[in-house]
N, C-alpha and C. Protein backbone atom coordinates (compact mmCIF):
# COMPACT_ATOMS: atom_id res chain seq x y z
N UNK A 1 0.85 -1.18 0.00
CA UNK A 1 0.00 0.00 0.00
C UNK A 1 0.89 1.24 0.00
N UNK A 2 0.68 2.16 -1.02
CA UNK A 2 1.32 3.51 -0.61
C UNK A 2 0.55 4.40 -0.15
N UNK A 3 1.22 4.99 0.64
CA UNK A 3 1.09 5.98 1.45
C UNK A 3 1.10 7.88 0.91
N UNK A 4 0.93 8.42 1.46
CA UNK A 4 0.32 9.82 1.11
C UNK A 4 1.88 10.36 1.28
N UNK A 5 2.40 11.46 0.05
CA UNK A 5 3.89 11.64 0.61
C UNK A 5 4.21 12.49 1.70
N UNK A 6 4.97 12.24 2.60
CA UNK A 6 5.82 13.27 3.93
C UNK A 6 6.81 12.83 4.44
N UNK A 7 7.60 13.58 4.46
CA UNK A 7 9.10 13.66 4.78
C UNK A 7 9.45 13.30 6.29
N UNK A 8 8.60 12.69 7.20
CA UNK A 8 8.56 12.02 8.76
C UNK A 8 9.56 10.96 8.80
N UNK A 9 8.65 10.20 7.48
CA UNK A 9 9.76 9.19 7.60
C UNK A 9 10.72 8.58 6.72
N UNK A 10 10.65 9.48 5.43
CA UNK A 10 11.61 9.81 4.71
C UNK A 10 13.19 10.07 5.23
N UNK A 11 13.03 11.15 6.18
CA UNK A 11 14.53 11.49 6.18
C UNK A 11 14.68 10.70 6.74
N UNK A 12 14.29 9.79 8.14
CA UNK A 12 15.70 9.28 8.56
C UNK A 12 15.72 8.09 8.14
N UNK A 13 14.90 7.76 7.16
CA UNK A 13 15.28 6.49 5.91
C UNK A 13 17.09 6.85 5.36
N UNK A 14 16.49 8.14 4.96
CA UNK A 14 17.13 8.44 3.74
C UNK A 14 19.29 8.09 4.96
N UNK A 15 18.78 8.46 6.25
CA UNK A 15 19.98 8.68 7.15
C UNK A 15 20.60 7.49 7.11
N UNK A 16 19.50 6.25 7.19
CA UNK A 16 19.75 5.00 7.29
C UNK A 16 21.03 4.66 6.25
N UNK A 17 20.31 4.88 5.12
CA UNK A 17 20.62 4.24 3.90
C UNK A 17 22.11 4.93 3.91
N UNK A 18 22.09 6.18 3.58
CA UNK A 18 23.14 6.93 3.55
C UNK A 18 24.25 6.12 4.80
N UNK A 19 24.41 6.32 5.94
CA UNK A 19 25.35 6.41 6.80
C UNK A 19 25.36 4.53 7.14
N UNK A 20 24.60 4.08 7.21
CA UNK A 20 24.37 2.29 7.27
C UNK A 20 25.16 1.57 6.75
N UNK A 21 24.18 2.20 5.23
CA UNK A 21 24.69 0.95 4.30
C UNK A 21 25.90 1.54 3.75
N UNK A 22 26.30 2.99 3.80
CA UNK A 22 27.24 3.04 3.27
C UNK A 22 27.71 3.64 2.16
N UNK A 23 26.18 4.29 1.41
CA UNK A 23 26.31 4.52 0.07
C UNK A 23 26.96 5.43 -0.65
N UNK A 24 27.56 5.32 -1.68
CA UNK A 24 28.35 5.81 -2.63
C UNK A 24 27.32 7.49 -3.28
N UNK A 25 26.51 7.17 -3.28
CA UNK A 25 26.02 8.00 -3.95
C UNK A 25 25.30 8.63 -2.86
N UNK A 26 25.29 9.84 -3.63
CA UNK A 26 24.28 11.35 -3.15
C UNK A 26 23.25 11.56 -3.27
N UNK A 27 22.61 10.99 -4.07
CA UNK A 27 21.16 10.96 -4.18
C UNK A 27 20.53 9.72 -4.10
N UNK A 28 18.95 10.03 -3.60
CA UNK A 28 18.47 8.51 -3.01
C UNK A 28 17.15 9.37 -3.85
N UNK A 29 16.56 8.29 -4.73
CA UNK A 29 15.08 8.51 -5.57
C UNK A 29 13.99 7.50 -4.83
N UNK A 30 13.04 8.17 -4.50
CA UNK A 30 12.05 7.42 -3.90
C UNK A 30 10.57 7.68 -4.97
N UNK A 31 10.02 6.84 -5.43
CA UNK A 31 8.77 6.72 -6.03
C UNK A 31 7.63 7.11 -5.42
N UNK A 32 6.71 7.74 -5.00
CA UNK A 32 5.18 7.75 -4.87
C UNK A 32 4.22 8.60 -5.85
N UNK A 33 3.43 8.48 -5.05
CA UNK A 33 2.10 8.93 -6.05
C UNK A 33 2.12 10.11 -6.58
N UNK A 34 2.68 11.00 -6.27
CA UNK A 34 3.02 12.74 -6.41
C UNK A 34 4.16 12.63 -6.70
N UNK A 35 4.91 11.58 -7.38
CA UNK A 35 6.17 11.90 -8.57
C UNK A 35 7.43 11.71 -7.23
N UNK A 36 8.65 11.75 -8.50
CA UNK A 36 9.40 11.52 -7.05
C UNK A 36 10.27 12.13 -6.26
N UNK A 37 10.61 11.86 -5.08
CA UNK A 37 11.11 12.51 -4.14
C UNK A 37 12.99 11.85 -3.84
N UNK A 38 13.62 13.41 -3.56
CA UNK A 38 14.59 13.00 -3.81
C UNK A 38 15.51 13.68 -2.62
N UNK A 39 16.20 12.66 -1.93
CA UNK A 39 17.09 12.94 -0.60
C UNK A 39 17.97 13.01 -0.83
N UNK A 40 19.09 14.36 -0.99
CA UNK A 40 20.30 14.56 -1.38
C UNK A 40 20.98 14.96 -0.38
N UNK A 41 22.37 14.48 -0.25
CA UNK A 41 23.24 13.87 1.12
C UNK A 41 23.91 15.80 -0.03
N UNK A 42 24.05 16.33 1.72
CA UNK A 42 24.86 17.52 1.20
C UNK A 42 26.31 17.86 2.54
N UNK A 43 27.03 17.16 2.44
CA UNK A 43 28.36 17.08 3.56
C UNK A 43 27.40 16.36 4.60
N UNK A 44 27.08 16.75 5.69
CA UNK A 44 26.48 15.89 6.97
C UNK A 44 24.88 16.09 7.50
N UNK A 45 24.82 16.93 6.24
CA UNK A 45 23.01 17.30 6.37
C UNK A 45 21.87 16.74 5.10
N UNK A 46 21.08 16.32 5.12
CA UNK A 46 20.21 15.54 3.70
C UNK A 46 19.03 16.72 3.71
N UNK A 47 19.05 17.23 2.31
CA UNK A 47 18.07 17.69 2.08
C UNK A 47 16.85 16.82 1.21
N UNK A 48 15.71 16.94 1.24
CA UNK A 48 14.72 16.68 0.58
C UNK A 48 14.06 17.36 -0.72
N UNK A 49 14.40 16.71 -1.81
CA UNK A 49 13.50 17.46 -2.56
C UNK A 49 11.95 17.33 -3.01
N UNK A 50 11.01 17.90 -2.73
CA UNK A 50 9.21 16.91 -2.52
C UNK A 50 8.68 17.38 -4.19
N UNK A 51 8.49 16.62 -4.75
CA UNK A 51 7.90 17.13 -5.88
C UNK A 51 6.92 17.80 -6.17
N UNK A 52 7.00 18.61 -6.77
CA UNK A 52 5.78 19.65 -7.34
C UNK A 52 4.63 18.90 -7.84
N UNK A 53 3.47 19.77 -6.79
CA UNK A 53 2.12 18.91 -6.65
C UNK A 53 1.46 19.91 -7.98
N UNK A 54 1.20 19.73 -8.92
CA UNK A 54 -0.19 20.05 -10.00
C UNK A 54 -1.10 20.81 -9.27
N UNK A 55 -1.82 22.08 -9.61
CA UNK A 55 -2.62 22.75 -9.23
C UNK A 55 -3.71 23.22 -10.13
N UNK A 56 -4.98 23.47 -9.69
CA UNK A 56 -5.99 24.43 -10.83
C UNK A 56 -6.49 25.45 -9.74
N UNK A 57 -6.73 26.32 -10.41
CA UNK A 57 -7.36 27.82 -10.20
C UNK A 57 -9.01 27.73 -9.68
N UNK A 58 -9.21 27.72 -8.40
CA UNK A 58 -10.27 27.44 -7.94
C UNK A 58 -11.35 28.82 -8.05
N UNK A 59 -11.93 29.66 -9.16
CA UNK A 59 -12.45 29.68 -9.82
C UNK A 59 -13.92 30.21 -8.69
N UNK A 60 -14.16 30.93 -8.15
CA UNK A 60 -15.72 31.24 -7.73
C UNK A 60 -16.01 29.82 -6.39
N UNK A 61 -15.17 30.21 -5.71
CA UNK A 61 -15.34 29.61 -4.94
C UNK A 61 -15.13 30.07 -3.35
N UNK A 62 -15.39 31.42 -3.61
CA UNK A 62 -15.58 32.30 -2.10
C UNK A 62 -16.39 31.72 -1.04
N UNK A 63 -17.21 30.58 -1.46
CA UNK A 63 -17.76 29.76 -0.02
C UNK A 63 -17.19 29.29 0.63
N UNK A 64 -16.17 28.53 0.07
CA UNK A 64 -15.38 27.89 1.13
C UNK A 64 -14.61 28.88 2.05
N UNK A 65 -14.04 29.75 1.66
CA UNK A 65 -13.33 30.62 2.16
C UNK A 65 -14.10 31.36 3.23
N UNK A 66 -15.42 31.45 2.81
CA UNK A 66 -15.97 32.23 3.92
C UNK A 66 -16.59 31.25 5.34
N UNK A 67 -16.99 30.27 4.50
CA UNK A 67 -17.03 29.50 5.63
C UNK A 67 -16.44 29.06 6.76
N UNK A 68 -14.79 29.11 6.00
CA UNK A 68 -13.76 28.94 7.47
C UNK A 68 -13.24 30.15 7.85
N UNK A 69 -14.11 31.40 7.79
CA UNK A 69 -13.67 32.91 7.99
C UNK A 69 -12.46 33.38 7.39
N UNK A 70 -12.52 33.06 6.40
CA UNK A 70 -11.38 33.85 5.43
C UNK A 70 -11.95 34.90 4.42
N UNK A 71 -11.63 36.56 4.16
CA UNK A 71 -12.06 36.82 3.90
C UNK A 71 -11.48 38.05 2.82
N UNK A 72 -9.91 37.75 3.00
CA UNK A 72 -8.62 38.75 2.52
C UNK A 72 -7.94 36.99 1.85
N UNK A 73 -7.82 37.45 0.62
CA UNK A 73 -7.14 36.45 -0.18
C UNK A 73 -7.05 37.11 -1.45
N UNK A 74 -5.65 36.25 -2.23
CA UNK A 74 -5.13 36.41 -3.43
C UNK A 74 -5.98 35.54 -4.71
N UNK A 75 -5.87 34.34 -4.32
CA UNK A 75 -6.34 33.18 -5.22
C UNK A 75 -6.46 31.90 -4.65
N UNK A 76 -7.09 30.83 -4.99
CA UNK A 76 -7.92 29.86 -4.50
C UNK A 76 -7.00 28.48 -5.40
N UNK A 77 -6.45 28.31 -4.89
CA UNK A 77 -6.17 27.04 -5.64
C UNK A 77 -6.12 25.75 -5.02
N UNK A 78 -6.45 24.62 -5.87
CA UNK A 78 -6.82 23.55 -5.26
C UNK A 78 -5.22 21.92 -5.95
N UNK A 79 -4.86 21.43 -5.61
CA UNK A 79 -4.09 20.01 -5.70
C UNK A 79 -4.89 19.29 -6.54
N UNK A 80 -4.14 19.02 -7.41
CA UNK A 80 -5.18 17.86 -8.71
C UNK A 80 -4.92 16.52 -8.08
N UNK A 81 -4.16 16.23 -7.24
CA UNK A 81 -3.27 14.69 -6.49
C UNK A 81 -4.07 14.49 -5.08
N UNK A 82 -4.32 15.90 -4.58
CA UNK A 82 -4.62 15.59 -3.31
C UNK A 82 -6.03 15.74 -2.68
N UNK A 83 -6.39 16.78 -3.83
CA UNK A 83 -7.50 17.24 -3.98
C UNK A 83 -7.40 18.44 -2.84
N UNK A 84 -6.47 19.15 -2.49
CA UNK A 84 -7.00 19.53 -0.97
C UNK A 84 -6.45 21.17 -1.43
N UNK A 85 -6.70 22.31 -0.89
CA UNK A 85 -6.60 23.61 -0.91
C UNK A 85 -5.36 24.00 -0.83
C-alpha cells in the first residue's frame, strides 16, 4: 500500500541508507504517487526534494473561504493529487 507523501519518515530512511549501508552516492530517488522525491546527502546534512504537486485555479469559490472565515485572499487554488486547498 502507498502511502500519502511526507518527509517524517523519509529522512531518517534516507539517514539509514546513507550512513548504514554506506552509500556511494548522493542521491536517493524514492517513487510515490506525487512523482518523485529526492534525498540529497549535502556534507552531513540531507536535504529533501518533494515534488511539485499540480494545481488548478479554484475559480468562484468564495464559499469555502468564507465559511472557514477567510475573507482577505489572493487566489484559490486547489491540488489535482490531493485534492485539498
Amino acid at each position: 500500500m502507498e502511502m500519502i507523501l511526507c518527509g517524517h519518515a523519509t529522512l531518517p530512511a534516507s539517514k539509514v541508507i546513507f550512513d548504514e549501508y554506506q552509500t556511494k552516492e548522493n542521491v536517493i530517488e524514492y517513487s510515490s504517487r506525487s512523482g518523485i522525491l529526492q534525498a540529497l546527502r549535502r556534507g552531513k546534512h540531507i536535504a529533501l526534494d518533494f515534488p511539485l504537486d499540480k494545481y488548478v485555479i479554484m475559480h468562484n469559490s468564495t464559499n469555502v473561504l468564507n465559511a472557514v472565515g477567510i475573507t482577505d485572499y489572493i487566489c484559490i487554488v486547489r491540488s489535482i493529487n490531493t485534492k485539498s486547498l
